[in-house]
N, C-alpha and C. Protein backbone atom coordinates (compact mmCIF):
# COMPACT_ATOMS: atom_id res chain seq x y z
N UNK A 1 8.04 -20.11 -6.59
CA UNK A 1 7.56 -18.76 -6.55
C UNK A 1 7.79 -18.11 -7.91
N UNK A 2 6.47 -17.07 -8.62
CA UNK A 2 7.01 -16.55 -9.52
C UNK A 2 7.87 -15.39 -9.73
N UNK A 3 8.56 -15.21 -10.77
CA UNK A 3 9.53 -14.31 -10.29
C UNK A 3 8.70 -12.55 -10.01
N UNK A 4 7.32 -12.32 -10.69
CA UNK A 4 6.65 -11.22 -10.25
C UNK A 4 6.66 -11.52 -8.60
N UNK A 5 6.33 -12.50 -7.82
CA UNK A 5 6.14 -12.20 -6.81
C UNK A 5 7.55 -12.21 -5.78
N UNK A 6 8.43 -12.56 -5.99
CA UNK A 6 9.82 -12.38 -5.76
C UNK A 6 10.36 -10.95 -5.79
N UNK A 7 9.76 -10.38 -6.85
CA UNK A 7 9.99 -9.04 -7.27
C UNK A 7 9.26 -8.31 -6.04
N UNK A 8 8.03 -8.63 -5.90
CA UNK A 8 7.13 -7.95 -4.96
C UNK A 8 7.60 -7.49 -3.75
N UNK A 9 8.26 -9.07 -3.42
CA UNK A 9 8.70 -9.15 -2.16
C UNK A 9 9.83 -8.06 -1.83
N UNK A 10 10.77 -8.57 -2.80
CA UNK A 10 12.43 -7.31 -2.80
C UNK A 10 12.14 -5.87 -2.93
N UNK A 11 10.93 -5.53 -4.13
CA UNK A 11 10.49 -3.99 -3.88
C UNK A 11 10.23 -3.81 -2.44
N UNK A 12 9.13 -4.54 -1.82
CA UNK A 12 9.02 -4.64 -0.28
C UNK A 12 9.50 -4.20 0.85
N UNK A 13 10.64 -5.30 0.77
CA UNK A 13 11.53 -5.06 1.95
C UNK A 13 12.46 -3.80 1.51
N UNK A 14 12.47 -3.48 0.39
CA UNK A 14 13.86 -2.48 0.14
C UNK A 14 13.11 -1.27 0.01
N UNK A 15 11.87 -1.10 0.12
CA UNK A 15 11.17 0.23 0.60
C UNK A 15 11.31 0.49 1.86
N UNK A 16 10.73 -0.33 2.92
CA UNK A 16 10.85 -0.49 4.35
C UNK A 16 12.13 -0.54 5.05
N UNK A 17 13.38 -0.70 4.41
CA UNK A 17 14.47 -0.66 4.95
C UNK A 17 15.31 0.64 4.47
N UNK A 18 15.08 1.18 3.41
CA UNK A 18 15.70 2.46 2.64
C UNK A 18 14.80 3.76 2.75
N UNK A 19 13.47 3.22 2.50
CA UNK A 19 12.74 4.91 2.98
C UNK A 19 12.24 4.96 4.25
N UNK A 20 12.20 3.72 5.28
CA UNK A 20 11.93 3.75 6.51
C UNK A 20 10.27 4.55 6.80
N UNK A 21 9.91 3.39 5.74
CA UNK A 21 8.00 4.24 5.66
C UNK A 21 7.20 2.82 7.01
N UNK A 22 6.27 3.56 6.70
CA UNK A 22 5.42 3.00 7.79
C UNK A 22 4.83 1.33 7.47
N UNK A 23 4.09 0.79 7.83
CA UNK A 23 3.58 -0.43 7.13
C UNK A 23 2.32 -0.16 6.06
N UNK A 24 1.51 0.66 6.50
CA UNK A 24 0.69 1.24 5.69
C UNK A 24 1.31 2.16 4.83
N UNK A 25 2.11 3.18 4.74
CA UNK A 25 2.75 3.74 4.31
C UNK A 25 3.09 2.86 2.56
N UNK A 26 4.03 1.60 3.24
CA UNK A 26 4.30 0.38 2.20
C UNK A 26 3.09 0.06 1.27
N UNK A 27 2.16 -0.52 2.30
CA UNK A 27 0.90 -0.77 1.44
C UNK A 27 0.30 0.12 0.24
N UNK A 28 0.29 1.54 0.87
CA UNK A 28 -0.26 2.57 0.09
C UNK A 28 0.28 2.58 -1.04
N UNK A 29 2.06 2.75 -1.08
CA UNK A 29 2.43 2.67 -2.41
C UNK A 29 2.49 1.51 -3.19
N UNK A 30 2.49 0.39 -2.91
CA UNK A 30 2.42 -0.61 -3.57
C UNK A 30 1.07 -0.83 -4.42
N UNK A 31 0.03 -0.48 -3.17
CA UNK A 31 -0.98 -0.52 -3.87
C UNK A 31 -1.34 0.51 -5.18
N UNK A 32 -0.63 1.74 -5.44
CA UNK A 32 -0.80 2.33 -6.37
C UNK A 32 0.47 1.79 -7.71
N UNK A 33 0.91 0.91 -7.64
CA UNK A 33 1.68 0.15 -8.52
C UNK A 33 0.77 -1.16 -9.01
N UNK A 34 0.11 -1.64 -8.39
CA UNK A 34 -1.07 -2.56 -8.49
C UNK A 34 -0.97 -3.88 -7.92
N UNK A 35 0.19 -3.48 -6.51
CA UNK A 35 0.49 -4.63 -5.74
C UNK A 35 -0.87 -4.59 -4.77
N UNK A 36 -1.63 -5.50 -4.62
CA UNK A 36 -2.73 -5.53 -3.60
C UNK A 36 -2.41 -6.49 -2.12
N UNK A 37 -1.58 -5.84 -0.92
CA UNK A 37 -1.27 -7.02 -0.10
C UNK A 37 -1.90 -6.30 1.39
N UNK A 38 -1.24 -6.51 2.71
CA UNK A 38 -2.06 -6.21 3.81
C UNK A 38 -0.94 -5.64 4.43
N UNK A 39 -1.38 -4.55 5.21
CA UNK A 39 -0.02 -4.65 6.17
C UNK A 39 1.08 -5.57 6.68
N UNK A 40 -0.20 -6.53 7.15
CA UNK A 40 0.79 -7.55 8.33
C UNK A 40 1.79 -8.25 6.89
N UNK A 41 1.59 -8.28 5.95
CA UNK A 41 2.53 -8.73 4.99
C UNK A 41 3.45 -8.34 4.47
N UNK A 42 3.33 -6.69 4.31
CA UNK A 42 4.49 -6.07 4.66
C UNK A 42 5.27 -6.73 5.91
N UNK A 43 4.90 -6.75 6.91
CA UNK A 43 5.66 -6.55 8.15
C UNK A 43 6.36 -8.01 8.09
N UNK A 44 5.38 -8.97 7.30
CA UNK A 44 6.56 -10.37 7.59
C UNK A 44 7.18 -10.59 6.53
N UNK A 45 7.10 -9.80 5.75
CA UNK A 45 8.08 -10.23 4.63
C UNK A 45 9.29 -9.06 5.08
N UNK A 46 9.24 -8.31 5.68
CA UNK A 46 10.13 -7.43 6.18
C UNK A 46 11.19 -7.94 7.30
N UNK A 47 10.31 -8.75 8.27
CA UNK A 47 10.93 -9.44 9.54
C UNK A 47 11.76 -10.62 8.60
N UNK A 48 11.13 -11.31 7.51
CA UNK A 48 11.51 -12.89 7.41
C UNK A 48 12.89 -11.98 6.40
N UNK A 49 12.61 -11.23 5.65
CA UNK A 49 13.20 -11.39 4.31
C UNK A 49 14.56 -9.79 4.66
N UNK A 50 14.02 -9.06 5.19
CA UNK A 50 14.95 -7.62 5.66
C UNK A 50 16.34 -7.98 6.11
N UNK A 51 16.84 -9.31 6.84
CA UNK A 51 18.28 -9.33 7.47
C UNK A 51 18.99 -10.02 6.67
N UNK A 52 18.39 -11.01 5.50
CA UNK A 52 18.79 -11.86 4.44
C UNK A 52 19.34 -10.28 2.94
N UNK A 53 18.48 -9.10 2.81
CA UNK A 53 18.61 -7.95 2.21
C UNK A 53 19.91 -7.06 2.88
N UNK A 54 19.80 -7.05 4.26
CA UNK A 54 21.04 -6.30 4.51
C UNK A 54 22.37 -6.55 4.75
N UNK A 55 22.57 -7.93 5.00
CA UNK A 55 23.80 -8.99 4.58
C UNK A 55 24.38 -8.92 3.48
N UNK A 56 23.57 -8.88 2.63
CA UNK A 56 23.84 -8.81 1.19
C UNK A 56 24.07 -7.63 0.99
N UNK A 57 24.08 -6.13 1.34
CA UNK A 57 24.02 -5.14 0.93
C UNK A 57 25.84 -4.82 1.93
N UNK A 58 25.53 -4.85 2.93
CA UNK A 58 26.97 -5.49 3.94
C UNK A 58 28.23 -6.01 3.11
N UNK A 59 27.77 -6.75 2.15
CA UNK A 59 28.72 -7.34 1.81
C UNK A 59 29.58 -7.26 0.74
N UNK A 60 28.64 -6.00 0.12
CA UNK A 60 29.34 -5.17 -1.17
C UNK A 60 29.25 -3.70 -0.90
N UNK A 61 29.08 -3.70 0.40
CA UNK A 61 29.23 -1.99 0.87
C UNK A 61 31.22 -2.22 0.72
N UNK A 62 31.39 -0.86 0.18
CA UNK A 62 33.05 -0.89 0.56
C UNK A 62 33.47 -0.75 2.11
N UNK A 63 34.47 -1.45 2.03
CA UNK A 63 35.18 -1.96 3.14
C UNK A 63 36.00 -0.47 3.77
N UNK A 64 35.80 0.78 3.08
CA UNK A 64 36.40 2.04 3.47
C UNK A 64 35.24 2.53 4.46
N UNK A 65 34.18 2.50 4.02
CA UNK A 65 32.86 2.75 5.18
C UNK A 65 32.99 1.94 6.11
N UNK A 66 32.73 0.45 6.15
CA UNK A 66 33.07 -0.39 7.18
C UNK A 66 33.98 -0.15 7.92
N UNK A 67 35.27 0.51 7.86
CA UNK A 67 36.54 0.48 8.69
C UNK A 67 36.93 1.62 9.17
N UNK A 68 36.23 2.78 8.93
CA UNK A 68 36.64 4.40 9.03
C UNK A 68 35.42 4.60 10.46
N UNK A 69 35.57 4.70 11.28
CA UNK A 69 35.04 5.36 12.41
C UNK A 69 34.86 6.98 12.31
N UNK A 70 33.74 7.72 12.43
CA UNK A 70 33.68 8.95 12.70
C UNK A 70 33.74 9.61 13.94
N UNK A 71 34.45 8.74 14.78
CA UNK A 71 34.38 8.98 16.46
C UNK A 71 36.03 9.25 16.82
């Protein structure tokens, strides 16, 4: 894979998981960056690639958020 489209992908999923936009929503802006893809491609690069993104984000979140309950 090239690394532009690697890139594509991570802009992708880290729109859809941080601004919590729509699938079209995704599309729209991408497409005004001059990414040209489809919804449903959003949505599977979101399903395949989104829990592999938040593991990783999990895992350098500090451990003071993780352990502090607001309840």
């Amino acid at each position: 894979m090239a690394a532009a489209s690697i890139q594509a992908i991570a802009l992708t999923v880290i729109i859809c998981i941080r601004y919590h936009r729509s699938l079209r929503q995704v599309e729209d802006l991408l497409f005004e960056r001059g990414i040209d893809i489809y919804d449903e491609t959003v949505r599977f690069w979101s399903n395949r690639f989104g829990p592999m993104f938040v593991a990783e984000i999990r895992l350098t979140w500090p451990q003071v958020f993780v352990a502090t309950s607001i309840f």
